[in-house]
N, C-alpha and C. Protein backbone atom coordinates (compact mmCIF):
# COMPACT_ATOMS: atom_id res chain seq x y z
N UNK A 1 73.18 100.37 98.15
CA UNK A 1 72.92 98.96 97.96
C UNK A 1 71.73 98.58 98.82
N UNK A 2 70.53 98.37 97.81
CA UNK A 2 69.36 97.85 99.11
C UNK A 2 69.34 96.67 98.80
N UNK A 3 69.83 95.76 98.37
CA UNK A 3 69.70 94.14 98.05
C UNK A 3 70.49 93.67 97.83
N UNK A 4 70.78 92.19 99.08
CA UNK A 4 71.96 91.52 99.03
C UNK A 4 72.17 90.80 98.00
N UNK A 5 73.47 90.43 97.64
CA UNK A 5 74.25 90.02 96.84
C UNK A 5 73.29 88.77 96.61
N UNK A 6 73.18 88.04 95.38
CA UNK A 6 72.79 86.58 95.23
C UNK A 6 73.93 86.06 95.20
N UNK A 7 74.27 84.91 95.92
CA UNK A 7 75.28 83.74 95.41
C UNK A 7 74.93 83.00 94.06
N UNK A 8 76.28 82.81 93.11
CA UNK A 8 75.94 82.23 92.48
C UNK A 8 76.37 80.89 92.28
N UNK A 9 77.15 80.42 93.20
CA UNK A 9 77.99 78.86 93.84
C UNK A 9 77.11 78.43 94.15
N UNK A 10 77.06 77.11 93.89
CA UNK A 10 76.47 75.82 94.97
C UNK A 10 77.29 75.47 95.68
N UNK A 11 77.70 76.24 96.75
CA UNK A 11 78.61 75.80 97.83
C UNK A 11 78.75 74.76 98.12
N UNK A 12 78.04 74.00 98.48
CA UNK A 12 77.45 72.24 99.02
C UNK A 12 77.84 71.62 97.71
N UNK A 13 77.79 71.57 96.35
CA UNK A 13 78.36 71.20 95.56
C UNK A 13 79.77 71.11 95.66
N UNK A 14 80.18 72.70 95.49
CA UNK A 14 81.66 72.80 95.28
C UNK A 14 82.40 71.92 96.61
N UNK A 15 81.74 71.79 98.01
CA UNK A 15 82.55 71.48 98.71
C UNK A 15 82.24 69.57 98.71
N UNK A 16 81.39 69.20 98.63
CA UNK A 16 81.20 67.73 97.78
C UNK A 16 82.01 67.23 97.08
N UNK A 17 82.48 68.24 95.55
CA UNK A 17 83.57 67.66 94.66
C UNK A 17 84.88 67.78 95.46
N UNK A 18 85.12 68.98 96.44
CA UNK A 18 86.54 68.89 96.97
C UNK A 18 86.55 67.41 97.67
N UNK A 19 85.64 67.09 98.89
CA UNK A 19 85.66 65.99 99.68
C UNK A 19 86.16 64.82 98.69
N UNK A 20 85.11 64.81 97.09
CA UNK A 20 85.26 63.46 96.45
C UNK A 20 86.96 63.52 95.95
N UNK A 21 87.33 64.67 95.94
CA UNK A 21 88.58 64.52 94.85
C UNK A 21 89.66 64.52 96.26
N UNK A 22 89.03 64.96 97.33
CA UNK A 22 90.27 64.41 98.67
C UNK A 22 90.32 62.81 99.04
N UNK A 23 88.86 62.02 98.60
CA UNK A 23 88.91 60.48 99.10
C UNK A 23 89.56 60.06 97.92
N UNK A 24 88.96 60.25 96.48
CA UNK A 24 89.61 59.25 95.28
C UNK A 24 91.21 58.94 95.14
N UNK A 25 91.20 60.62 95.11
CA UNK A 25 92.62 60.79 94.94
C UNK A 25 92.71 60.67 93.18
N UNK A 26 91.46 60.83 92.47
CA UNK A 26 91.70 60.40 90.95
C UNK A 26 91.90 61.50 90.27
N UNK A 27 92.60 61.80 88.71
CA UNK A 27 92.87 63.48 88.48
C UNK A 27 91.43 63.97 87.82
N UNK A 28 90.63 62.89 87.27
CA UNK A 28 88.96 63.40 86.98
C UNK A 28 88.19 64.35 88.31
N UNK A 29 88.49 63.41 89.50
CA UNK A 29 87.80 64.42 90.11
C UNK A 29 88.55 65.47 91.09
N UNK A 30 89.74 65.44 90.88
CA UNK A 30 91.04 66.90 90.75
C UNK A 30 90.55 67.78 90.04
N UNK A 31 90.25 67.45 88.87
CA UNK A 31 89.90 68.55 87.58
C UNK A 31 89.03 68.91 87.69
N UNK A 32 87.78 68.24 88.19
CA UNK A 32 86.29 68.86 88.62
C UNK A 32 85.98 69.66 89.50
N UNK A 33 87.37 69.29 90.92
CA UNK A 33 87.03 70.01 91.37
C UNK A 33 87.56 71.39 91.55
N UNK A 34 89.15 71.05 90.94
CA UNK A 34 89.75 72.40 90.43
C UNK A 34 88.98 73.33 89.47
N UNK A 35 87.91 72.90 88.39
CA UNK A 35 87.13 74.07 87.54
C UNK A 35 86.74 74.84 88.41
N UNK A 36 86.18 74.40 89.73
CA UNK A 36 85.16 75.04 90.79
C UNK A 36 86.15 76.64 91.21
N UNK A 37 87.32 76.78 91.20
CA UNK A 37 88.56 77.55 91.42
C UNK A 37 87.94 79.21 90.69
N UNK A 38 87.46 78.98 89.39
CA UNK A 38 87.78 80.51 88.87
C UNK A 38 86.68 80.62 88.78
N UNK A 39 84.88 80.44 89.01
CA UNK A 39 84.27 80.89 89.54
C UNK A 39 84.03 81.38 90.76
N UNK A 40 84.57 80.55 91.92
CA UNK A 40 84.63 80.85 93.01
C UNK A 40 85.29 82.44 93.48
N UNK A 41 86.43 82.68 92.46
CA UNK A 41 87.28 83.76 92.51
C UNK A 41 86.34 84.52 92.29
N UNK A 42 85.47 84.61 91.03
CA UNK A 42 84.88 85.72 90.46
C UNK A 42 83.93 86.31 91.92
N UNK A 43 83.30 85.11 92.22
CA UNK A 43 81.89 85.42 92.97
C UNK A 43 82.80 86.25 94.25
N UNK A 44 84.06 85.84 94.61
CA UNK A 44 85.19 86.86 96.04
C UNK A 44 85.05 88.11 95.25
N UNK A 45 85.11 88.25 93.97
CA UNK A 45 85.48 89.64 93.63
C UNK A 45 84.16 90.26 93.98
N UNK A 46 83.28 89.78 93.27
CA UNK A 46 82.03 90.52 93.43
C UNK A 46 81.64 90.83 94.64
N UNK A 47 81.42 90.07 95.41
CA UNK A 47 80.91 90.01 96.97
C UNK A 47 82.04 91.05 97.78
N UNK A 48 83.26 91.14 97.23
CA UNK A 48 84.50 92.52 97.48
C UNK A 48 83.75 93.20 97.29
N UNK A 49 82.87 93.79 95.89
CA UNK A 49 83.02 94.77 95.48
C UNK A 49 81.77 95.50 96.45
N UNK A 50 80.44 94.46 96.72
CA UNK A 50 79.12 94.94 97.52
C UNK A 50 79.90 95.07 98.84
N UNK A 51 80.97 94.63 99.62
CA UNK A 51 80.88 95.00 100.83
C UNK A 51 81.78 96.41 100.72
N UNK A 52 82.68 96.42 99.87
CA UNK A 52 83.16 98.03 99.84
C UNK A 52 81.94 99.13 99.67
N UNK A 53 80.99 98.81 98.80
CA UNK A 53 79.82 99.72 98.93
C UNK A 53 79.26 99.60 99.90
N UNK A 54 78.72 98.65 101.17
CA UNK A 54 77.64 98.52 101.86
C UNK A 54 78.93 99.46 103.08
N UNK A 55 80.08 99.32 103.03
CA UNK A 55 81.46 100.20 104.01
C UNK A 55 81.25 101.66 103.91
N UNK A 56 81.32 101.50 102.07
CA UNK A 56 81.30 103.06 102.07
C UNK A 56 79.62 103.96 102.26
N UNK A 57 78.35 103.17 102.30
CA UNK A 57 77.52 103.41 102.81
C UNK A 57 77.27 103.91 104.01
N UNK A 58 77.81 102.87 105.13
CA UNK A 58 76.99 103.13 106.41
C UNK A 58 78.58 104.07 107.12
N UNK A 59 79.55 104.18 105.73
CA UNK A 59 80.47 105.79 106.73
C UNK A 59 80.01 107.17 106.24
N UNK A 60 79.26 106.93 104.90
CA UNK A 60 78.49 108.09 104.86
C UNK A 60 77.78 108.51 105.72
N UNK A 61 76.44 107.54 106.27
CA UNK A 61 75.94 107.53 107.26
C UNK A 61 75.97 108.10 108.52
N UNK A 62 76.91 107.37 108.66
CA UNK A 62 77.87 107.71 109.82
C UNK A 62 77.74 108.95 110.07
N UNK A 63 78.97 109.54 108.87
CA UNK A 63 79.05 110.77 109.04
C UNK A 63 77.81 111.84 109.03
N UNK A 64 77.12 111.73 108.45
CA UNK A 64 75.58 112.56 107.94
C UNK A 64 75.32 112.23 109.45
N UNK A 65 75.14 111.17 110.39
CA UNK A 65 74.31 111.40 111.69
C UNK A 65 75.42 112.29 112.84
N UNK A 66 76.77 112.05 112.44
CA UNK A 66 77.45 113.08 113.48
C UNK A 66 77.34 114.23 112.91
N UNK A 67 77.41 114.48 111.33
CA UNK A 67 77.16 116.25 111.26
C UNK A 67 75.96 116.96 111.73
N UNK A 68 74.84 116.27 112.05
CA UNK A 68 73.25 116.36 112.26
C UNK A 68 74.05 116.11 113.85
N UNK A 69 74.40 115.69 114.31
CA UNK A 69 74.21 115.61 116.09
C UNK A 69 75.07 117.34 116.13
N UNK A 70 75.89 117.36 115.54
CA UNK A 70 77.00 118.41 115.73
C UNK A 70 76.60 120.20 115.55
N UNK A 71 75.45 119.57 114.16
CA UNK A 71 74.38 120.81 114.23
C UNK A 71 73.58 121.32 114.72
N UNK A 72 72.73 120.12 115.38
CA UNK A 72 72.25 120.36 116.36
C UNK A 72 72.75 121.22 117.65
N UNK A 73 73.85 120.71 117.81
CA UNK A 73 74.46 121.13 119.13
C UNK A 73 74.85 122.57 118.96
N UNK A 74 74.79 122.58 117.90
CA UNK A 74 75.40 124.28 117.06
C UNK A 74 74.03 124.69 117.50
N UNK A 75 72.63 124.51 117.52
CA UNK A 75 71.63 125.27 117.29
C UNK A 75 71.85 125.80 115.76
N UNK A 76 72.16 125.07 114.92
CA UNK A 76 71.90 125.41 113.34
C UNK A 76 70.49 125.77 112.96
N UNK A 77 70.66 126.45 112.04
CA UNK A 77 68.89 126.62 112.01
C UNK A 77 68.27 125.32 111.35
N UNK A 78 68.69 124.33 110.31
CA UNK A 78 68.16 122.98 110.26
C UNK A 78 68.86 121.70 110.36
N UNK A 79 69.46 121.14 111.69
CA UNK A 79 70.45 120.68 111.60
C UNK A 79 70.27 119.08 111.18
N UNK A 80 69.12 118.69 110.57
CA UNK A 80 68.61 117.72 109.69
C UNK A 80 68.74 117.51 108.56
N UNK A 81 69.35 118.54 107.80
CA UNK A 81 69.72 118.64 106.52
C UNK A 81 70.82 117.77 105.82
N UNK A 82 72.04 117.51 107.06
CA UNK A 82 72.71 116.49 106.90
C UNK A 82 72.72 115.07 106.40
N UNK A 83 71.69 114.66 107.21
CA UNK A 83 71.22 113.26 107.26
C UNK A 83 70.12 113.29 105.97
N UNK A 84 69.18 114.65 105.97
CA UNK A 84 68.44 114.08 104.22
C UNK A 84 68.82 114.03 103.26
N UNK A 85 70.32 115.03 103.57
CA UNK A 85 70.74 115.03 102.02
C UNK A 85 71.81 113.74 101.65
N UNK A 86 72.65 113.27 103.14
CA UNK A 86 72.48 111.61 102.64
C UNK A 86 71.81 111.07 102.03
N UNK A 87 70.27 110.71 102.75
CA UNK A 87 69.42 109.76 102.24
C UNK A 87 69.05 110.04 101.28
N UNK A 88 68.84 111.18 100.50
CA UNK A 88 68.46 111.40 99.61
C UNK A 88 69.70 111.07 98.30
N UNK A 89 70.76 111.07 98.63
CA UNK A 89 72.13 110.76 98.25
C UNK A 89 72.15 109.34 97.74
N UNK A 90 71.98 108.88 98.61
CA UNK A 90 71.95 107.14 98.70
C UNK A 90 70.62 106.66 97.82
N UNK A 91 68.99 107.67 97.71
CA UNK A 91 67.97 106.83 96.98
C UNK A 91 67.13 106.64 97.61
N UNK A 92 67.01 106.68 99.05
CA UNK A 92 66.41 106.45 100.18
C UNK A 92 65.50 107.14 100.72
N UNK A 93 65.43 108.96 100.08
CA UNK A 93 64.54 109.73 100.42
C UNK A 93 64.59 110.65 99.10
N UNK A 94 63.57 110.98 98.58
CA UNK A 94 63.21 111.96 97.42
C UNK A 94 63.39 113.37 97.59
N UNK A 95 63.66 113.87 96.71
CA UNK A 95 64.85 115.16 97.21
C UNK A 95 62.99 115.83 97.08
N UNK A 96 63.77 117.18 98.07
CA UNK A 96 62.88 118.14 99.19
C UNK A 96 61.27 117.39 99.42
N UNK A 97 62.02 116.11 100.10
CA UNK A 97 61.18 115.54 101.18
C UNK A 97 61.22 116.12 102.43
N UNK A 98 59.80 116.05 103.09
CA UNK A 98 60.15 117.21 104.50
C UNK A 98 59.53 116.16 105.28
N UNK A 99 57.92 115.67 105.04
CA UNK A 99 57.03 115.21 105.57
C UNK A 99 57.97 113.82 106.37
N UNK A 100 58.16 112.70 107.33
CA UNK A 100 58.20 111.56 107.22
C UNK A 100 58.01 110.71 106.47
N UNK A 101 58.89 109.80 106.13
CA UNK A 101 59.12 108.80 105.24
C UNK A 101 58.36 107.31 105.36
N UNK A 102 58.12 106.96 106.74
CA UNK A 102 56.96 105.98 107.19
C UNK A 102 55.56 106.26 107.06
C-alpha cells in the first residue's frame, strides 16, 4: 500500500446533521441523519481493510530486517537478500536490483 486511503465522508457534514437531529428532535432530520449510518459503515470496512494491509506490511518488514540482522550475524554470504526480496515483494524494488535505489 503506497497511498493513503481517500475518505469518502464529509465528516463535518455527517456530524452537523447528527448535532441538527440532536437539537430538533424532528424525525426528517433523524432520517437524514440516520442515512449517514451505512455509508459510514462501508468507509470502517474499507479503512479495516488498508490498515490490515499497511499491519501486514510493516510485519513483513519487520521480519525481512531481523532475518537480514540475523544473517548478518551468521556471516551469510549475502545477508541482504532478505530485506530485497521483501522490497521487491511489496513493489518497492525491481527484482535483481543491486545498485541503490536513491
Amino acid at each position: 500500500m503506497n497511498h493513503p486511503p481517500v475518505t469518502r465522508n464529509d465528516l463535518k457534514e455527517v456530524r452537523d446533521r447528527h448535532q441538527h437531529a440532536l437539537a430538533s428532535a424532528s424525525p426528517s432530520a433523524t432520517l437524514a441523519a440516520l442515512s449517514d449510518v451505512p455509508p459510514l459503515c462501508e468507509e470502517i470496512s474499507r479503512l479495516r481493510l488498508y490498515l490490515g494491509i499497511a499491519r501486514l506490511t510493516r510485519a513483513n518488514l519487520a521480519a525481512a530486517a531481523r532475518a537480514t540482522l540475523t544473517a548478518d550475524a551468521d556471516h551469510e554470504h549475502e545477508p541482504l537478500y532478505y530485506l530485497r526480496d521483501e522490497l521487491t515483494a511489496q513493489g518497492l524494488l525491481s527484482p535483481g536490483h543491486r545498485e541503490r535505489p536513491w
